[in-house]
PDB file of N, CA and C in Angstrom:
ATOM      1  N   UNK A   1       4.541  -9.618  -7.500  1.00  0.00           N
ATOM      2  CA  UNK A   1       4.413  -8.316  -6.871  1.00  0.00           C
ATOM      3  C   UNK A   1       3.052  -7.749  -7.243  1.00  0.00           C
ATOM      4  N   UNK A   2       2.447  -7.596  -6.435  1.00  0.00           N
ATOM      5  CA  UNK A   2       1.165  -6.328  -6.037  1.00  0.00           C
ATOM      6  C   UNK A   2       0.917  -5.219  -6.265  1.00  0.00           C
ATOM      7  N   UNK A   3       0.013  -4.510  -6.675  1.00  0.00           N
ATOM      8  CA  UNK A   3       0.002  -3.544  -6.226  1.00  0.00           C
ATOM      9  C   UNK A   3      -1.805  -3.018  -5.892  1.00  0.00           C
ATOM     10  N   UNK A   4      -1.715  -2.583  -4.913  1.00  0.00           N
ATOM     11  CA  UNK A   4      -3.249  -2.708  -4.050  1.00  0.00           C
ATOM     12  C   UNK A   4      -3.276  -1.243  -4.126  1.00  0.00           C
ATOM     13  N   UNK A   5      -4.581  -0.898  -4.406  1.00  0.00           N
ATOM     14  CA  UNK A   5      -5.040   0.472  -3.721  1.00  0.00           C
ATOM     15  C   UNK A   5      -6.097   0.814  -2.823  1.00  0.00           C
ATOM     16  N   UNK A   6      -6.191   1.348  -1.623  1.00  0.00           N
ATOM     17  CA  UNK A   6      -6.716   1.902  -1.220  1.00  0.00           C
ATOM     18  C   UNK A   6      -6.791   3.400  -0.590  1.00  0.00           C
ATOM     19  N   UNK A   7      -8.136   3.332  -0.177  1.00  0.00           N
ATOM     20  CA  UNK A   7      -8.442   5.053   0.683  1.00  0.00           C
ATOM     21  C   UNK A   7      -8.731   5.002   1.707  1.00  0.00           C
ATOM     22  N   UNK A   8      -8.143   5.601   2.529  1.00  0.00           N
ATOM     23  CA  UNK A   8      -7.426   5.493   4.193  1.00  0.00           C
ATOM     24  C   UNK A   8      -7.323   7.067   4.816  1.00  0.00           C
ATOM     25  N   UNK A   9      -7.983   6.172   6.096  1.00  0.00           N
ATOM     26  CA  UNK A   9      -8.102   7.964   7.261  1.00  0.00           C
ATOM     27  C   UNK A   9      -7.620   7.509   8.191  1.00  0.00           C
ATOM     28  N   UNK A  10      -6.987   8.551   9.048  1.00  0.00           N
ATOM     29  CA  UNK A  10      -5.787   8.156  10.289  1.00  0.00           C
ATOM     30  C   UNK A  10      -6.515   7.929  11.332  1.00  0.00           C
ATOM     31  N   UNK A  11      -5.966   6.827  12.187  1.00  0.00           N
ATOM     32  CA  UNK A  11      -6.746   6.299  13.443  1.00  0.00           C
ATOM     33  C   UNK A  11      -7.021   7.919  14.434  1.00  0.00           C
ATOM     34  N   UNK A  12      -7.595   8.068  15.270  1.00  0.00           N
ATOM     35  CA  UNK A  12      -7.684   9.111  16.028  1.00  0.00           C
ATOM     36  C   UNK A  12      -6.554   9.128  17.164  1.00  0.00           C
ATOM     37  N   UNK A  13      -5.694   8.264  17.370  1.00  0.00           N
ATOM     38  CA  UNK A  13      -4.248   7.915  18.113  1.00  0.00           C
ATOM     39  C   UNK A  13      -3.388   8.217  16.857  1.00  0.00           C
ATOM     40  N   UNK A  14      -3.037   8.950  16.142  1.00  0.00           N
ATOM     41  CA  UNK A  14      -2.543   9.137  15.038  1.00  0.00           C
ATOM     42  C   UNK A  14      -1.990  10.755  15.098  1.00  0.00           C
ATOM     43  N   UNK A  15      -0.644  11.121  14.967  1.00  0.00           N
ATOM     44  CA  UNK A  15      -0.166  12.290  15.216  1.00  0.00           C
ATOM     45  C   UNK A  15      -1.063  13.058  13.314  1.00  0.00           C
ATOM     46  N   UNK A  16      -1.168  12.229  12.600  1.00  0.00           N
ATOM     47  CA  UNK A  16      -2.312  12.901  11.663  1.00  0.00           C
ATOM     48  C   UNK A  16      -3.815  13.486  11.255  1.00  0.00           C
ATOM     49  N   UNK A  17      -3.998  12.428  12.434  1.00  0.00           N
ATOM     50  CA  UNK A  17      -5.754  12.854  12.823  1.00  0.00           C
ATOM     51  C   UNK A  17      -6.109  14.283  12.453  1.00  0.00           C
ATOM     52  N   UNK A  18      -5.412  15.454  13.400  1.00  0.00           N
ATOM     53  CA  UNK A  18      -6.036  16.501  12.820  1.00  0.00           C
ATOM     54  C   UNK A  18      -5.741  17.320  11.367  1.00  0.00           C
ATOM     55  N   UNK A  19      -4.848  17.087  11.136  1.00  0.00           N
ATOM     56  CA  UNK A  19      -4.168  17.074   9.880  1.00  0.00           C
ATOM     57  C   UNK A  19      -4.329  16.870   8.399  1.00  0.00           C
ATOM     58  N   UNK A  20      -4.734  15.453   9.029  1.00  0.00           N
ATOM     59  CA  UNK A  20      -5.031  14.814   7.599  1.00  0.00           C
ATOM     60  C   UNK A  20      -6.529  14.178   7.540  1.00  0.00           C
ATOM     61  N   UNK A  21      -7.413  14.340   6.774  1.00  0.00           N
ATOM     62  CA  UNK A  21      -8.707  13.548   6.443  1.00  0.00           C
ATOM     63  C   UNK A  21      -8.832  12.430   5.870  1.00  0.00           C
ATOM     64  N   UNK A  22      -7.825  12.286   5.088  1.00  0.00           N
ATOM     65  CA  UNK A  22      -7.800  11.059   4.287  1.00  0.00           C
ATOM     66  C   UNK A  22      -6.236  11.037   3.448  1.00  0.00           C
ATOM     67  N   UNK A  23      -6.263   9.730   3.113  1.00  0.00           N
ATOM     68  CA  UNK A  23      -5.554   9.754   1.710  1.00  0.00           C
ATOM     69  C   UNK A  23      -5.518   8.317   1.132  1.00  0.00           C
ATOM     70  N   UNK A  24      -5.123   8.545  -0.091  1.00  0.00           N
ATOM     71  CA  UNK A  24      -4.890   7.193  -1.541  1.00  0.00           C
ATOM     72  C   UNK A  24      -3.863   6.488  -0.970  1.00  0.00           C
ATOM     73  N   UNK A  25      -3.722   5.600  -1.012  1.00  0.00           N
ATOM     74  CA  UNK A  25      -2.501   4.688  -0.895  1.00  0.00           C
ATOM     75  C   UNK A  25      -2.378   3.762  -1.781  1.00  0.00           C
ATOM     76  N   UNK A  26      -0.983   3.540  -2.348  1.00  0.00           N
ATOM     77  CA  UNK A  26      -0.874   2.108  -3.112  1.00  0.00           C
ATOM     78  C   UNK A  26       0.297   1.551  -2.136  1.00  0.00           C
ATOM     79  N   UNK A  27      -0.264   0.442  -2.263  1.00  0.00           N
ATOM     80  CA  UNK A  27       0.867  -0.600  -1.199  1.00  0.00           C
ATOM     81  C   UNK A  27       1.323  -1.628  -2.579  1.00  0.00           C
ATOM     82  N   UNK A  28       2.553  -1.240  -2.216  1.00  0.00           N
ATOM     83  CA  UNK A  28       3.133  -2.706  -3.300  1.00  0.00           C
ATOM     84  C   UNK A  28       3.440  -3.776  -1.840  1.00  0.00           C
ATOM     85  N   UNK A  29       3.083  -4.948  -2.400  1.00  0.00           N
ATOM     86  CA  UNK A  29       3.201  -6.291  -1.817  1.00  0.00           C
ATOM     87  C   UNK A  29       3.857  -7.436  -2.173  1.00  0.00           C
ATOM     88  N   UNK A  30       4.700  -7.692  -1.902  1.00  0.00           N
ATOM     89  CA  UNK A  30       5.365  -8.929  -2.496  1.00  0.00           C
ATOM     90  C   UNK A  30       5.588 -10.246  -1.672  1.00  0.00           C
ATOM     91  N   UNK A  31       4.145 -10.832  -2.582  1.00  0.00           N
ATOM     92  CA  UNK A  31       3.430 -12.433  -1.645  1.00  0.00           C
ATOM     93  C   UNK A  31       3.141 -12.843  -2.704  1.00  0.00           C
ATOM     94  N   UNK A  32       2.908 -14.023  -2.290  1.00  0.00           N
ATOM     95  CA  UNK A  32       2.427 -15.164  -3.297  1.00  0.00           C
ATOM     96  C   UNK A  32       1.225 -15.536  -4.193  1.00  0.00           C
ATOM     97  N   UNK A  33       0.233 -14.662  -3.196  1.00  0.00           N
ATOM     98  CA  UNK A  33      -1.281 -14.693  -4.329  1.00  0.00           C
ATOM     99  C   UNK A  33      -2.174 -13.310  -3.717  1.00  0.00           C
ATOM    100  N   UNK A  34      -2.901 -13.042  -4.314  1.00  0.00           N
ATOM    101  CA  UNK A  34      -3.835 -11.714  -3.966  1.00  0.00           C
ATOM    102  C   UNK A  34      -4.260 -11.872  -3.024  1.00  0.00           C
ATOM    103  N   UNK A  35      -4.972 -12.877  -2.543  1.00  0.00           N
ATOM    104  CA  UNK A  35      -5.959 -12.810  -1.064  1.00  0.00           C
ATOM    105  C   UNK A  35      -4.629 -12.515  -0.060  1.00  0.00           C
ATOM    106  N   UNK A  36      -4.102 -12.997   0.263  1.00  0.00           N
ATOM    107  CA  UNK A  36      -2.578 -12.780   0.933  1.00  0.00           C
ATOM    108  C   UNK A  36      -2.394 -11.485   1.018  1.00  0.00           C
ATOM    109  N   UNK A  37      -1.968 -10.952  -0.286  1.00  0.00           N
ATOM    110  CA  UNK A  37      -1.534  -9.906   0.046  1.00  0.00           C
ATOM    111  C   UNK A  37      -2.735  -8.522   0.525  1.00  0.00           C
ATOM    112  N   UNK A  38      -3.431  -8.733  -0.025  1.00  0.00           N
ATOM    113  CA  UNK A  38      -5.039  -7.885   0.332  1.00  0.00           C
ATOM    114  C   UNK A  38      -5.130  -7.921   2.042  1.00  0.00           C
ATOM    115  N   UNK A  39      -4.777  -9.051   2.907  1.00  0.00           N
ATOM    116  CA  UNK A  39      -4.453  -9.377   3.990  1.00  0.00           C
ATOM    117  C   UNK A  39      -3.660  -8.505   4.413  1.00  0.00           C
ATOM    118  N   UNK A  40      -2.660  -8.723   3.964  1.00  0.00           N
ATOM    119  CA  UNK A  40      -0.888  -8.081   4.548  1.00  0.00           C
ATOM    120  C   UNK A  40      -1.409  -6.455   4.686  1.00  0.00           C
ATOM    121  N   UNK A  41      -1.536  -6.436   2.967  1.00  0.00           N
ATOM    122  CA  UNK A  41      -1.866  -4.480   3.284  1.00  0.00           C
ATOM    123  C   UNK A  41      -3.165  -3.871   4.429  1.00  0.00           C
ATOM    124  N   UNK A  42      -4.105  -5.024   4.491  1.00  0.00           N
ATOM    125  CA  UNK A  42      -4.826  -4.572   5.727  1.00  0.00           C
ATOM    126  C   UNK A  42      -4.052  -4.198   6.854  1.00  0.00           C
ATOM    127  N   UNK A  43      -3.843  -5.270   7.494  1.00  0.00           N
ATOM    128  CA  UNK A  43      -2.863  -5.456   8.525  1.00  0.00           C
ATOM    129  C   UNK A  43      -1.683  -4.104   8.605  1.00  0.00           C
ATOM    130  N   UNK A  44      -0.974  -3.736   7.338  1.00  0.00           N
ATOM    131  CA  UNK A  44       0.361  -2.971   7.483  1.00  0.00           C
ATOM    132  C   UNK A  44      -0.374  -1.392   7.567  1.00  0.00           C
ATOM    133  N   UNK A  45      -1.492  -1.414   6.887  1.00  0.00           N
ATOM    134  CA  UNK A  45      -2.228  -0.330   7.096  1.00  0.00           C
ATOM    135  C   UNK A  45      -2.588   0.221   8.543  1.00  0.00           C
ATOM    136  N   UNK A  46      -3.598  -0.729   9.205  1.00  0.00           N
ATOM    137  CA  UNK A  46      -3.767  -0.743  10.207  1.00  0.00           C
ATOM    138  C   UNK A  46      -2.342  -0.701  11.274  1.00  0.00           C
ATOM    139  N   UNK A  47      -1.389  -1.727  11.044  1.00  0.00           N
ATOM    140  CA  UNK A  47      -0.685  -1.134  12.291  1.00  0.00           C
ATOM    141  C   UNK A  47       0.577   0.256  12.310  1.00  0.00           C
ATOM    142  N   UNK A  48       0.204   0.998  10.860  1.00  0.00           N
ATOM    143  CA  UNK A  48       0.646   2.765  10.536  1.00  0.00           C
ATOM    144  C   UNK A  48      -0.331   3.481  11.651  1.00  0.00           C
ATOM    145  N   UNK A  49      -1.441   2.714  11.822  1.00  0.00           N
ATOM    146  CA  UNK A  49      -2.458   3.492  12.487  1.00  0.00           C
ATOM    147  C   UNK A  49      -3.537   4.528  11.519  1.00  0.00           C
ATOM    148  N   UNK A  50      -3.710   3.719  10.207  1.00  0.00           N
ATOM    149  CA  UNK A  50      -4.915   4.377   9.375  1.00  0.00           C
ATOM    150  C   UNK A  50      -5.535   2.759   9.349  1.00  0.00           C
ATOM    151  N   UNK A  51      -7.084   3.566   8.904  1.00  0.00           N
ATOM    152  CA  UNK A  51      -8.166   3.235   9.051  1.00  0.00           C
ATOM    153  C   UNK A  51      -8.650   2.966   7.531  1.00  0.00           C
ATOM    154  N   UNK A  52      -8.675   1.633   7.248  1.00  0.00           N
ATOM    155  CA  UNK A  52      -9.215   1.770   5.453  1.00  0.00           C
ATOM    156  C   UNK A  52     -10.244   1.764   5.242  1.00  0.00           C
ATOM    157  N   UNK A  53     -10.859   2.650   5.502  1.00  0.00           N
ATOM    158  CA  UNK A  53     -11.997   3.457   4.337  1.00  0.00           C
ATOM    159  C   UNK A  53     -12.708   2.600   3.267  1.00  0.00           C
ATOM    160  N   UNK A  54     -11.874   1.856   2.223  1.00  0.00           N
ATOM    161  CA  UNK A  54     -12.091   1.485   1.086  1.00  0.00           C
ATOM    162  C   UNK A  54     -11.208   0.510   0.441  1.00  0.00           C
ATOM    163  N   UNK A  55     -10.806  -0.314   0.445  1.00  0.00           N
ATOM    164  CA  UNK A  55      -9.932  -1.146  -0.746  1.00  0.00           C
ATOM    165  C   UNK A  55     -10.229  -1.746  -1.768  1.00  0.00           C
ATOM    166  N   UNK A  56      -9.624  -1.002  -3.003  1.00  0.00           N
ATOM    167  CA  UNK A  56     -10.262  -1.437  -4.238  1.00  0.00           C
ATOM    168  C   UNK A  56     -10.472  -2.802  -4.497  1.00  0.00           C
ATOM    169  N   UNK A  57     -11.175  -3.531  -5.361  1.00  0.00           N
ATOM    170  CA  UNK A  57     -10.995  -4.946  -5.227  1.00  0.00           C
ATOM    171  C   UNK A  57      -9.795  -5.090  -6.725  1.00  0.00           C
ATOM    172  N   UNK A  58      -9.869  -3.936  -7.504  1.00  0.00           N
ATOM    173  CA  UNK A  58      -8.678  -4.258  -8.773  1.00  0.00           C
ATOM    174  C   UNK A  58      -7.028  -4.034  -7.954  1.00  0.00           C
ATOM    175  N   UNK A  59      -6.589  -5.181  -8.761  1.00  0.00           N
ATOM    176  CA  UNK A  59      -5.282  -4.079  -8.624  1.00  0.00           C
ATOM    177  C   UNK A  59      -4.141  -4.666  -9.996  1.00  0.00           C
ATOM    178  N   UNK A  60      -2.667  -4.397  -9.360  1.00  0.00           N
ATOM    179  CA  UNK A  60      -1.901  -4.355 -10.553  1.00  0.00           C
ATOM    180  C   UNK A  60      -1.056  -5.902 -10.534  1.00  0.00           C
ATOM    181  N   UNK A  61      -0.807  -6.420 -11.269  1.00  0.00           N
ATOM    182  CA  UNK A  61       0.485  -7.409 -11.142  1.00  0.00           C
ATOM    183  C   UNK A  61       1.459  -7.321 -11.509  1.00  0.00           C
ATOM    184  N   UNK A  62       3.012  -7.562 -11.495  1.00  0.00           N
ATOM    185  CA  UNK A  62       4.329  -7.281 -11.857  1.00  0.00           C
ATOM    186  C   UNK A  62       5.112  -8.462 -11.529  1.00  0.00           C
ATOM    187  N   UNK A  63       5.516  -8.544 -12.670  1.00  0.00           N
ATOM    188  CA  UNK A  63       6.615  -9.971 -12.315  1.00  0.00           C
ATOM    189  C   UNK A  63       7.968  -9.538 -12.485  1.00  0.00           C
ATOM    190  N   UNK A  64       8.255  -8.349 -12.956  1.00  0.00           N
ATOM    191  CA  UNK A  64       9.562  -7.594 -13.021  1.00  0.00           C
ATOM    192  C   UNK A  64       9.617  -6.647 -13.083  1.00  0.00           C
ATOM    193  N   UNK A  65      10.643  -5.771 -13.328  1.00  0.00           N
ATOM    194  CA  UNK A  65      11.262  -4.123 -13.098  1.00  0.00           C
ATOM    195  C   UNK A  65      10.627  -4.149 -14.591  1.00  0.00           C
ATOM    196  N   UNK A  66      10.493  -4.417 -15.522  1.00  0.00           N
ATOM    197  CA  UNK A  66      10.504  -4.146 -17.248  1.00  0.00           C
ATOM    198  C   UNK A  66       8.862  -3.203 -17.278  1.00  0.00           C
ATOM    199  N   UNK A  67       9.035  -2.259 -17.641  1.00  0.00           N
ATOM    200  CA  UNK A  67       7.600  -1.216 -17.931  1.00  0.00           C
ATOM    201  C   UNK A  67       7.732  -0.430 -17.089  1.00  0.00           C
ATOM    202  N   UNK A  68       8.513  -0.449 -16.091  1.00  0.00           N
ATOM    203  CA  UNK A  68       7.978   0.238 -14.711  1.00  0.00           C
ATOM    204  C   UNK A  68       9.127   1.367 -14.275  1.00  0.00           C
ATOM    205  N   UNK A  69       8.738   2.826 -14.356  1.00  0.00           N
ATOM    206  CA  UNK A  69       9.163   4.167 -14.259  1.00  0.00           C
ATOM    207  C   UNK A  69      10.432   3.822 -12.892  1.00  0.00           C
ATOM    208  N   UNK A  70      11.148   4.914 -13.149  1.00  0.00           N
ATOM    209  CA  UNK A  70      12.301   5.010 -12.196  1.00  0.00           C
ATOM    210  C   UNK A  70      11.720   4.894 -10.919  1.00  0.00           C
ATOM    211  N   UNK A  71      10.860   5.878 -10.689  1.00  0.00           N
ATOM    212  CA  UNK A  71      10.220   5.894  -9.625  1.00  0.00           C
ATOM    213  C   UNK A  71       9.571   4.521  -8.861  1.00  0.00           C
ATOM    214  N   UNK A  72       8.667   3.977 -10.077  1.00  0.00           N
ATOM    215  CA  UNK A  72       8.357   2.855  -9.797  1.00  0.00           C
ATOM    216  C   UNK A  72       9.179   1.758  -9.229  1.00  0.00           C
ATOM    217  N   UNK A  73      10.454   1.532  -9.645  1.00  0.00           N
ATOM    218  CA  UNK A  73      11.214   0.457  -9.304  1.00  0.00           C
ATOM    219  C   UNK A  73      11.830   0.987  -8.288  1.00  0.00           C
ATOM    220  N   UNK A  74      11.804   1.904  -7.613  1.00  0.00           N
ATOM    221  CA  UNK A  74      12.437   2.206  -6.204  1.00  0.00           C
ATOM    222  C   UNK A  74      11.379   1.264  -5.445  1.00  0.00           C
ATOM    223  N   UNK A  75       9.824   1.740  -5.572  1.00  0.00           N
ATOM    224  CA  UNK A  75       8.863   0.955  -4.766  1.00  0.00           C
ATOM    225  C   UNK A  75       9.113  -0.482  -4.912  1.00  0.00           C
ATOM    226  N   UNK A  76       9.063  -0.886  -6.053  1.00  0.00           N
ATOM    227  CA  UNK A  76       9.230  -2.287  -6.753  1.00  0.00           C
ATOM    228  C   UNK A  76      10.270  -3.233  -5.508  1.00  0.00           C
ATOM    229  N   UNK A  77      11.651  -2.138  -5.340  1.00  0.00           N
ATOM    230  CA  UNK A  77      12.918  -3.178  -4.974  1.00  0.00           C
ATOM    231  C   UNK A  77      12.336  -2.585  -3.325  1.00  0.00           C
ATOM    232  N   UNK A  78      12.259  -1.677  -3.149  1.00  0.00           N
ATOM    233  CA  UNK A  78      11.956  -1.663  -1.330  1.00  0.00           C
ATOM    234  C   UNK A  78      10.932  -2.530  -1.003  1.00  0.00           C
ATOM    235  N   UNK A  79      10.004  -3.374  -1.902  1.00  0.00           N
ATOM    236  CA  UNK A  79       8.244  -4.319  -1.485  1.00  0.00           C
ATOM    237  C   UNK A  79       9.776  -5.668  -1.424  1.00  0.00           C
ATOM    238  N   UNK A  80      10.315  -6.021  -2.668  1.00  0.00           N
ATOM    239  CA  UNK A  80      11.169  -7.065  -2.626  1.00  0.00           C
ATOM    240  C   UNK A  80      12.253  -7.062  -1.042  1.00  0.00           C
ATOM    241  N   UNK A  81      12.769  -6.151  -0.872  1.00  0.00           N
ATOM    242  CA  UNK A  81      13.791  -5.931   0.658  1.00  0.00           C
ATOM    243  C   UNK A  81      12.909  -6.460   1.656  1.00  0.00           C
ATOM    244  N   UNK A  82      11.872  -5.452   1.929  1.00  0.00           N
ATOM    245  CA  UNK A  82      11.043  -5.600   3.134  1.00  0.00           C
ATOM    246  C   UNK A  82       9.951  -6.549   3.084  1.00  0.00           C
ATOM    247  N   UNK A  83       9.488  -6.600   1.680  1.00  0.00           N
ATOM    248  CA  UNK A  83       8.106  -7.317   1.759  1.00  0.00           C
ATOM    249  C   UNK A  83       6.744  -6.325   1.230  1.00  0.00           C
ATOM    250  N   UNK A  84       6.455  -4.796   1.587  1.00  0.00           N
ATOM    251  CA  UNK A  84       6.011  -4.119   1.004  1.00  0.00           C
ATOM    252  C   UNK A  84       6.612  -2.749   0.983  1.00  0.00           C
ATOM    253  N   UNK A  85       5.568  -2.174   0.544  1.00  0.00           N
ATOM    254  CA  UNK A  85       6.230  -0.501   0.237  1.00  0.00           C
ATOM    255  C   UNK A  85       4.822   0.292  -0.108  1.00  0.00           C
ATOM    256  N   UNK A  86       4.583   1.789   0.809  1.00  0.00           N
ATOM    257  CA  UNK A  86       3.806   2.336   0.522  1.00  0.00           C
ATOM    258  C   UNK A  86       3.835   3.624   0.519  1.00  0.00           C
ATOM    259  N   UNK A  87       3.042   4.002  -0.523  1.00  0.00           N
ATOM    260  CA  UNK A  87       2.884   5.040  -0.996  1.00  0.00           C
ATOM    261  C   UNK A  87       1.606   5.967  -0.817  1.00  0.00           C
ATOM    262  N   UNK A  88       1.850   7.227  -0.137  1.00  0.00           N
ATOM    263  CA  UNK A  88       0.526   7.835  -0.115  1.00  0.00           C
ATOM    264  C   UNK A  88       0.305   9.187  -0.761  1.00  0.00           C
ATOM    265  N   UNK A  89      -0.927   9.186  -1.329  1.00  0.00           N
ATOM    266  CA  UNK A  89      -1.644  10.972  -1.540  1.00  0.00           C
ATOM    267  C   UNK A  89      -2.186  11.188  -0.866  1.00  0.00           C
ATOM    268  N   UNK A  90      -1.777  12.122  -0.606  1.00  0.00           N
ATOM    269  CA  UNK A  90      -2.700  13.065   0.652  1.00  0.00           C
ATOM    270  C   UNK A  90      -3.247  14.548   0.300  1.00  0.00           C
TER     271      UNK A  90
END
């Protein structure tokens, strides 16, 4: 499991466009190696209809629920269900 960050602005077909300027995102990903998933979150980004700005080149690794806040393991088990899970500041 992944966890990628980037900074993201809403496509201009985007009921956020005027709304929103930007925001942080962490995408948890659950794939098999980084380039992959750096892929995926492009892609899942893009078809929300934001625009990435920026993607960090660090990110996090997790091989289990162990360290990781309540909160956290909600994201953790919804990336495992679906495949990812994202999270934004705005």
């Amino acid at each position: 499991m992944f966890i990628i960050f980037a900074h993201v602005k809403p496509q201009s077909n985007s009921k956020l466009f005027k709304k929103c300027g930007g925001a942080y995102v962490n995408i948890w990903i659950d794939y098999k190696d980084i380039s992959g998933s750096f892929f995926l979150a492009e892609k899942y980004l893009t078809k929300g209809k934001w625009n990435v700005f920026r993607m960090k080149k660090n990110y996090k690794l997790f091989e289990s629920l162990k360290g990781l806040s309540v909160e956290e393991k909600g994201y953790y088990k919804e990336a495992k269900k679906f495949g990812y899970s994202m999270v934004f500041h705005m």
